[in-house]
Protein backbone atom coordinates (compact mmCIF):
# COMPACT_ATOMS: atom_id res chain seq x y z
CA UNK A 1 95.40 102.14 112.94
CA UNK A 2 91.79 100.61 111.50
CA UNK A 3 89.01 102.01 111.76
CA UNK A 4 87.62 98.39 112.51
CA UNK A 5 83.93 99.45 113.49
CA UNK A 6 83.71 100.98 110.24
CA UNK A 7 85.27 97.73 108.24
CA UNK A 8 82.91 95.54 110.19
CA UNK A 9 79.87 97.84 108.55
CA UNK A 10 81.49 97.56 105.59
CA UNK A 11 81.77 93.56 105.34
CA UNK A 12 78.19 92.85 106.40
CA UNK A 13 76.53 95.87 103.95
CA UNK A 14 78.56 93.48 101.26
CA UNK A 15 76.42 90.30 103.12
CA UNK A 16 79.86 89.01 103.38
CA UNK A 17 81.42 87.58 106.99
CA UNK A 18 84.60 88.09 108.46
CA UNK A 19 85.77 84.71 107.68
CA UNK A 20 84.57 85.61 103.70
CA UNK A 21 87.28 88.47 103.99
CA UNK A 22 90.11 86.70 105.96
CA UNK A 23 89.64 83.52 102.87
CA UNK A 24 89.86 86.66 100.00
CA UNK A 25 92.77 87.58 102.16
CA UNK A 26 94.45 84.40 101.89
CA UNK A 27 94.76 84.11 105.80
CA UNK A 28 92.97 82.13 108.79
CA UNK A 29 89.62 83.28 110.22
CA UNK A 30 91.75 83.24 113.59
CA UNK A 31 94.61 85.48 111.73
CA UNK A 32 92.21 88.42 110.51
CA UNK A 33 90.57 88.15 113.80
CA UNK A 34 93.97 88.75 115.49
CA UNK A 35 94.56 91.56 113.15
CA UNK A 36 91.08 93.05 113.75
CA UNK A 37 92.42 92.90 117.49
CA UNK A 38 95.22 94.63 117.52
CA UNK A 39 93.45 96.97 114.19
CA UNK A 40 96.63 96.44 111.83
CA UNK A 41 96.68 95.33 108.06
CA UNK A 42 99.80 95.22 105.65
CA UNK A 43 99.58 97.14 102.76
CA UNK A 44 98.61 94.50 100.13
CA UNK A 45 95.88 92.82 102.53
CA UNK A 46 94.40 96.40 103.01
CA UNK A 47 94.31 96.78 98.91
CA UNK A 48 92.37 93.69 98.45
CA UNK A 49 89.76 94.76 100.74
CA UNK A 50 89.61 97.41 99.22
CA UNK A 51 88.53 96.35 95.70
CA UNK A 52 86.25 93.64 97.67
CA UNK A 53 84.38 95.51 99.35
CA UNK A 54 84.71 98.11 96.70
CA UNK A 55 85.75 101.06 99.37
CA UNK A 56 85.63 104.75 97.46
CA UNK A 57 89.20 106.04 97.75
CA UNK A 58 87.77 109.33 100.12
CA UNK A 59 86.73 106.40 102.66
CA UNK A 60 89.91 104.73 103.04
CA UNK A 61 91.85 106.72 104.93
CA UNK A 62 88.86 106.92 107.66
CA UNK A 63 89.10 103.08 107.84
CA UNK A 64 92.63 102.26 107.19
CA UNK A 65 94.52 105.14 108.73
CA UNK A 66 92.25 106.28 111.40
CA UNK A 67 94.33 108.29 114.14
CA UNK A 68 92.77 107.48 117.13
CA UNK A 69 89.71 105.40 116.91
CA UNK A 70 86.93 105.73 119.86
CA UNK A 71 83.63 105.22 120.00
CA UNK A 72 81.14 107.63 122.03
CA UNK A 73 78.71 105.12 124.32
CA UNK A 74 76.34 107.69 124.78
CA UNK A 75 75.61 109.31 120.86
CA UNK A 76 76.48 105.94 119.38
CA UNK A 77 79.11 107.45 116.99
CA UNK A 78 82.53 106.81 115.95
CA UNK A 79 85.07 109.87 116.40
């Protein structure tokens, strides 16, 4: 499952938009949206994001095979 708070963080500190990544990706804004949704990427869309938005290889398990993803309201950090 994606991490896909952290990914979001990740696109705009590269001051690109979602609809930058799901072009790179070779998909529909509409598509990576729907994937965002439901937090699933295939292998080979997950490794060009990853040289995109040139992820360190200790972050991407956090992001792209996050266990259980939550996010605590009241300290405003993901778990």
């Amino acid at each position: 499952m994606v991490n896909t708070d952290a990914l979001r963080g990740l696109i705009v500190e590269k001051g690109l938009s979602q609809s930058d990544v799901a072009k790179k990706l070779g998909m529909t804004p509409k598509t990576f949206y729907t994937k965002m949704s439901k937090k699933v990427f295939d292998s080979d869309e997950i490794e060009v994001m990853i040289q995109l938005l040139q992820i360190p290889l200790e972050n991407c398990t956090r992001i792209f095979f996050a266990q259980n993803v939550t996010y605590d309201v009241t300290k405003g950090d993901t778990k």
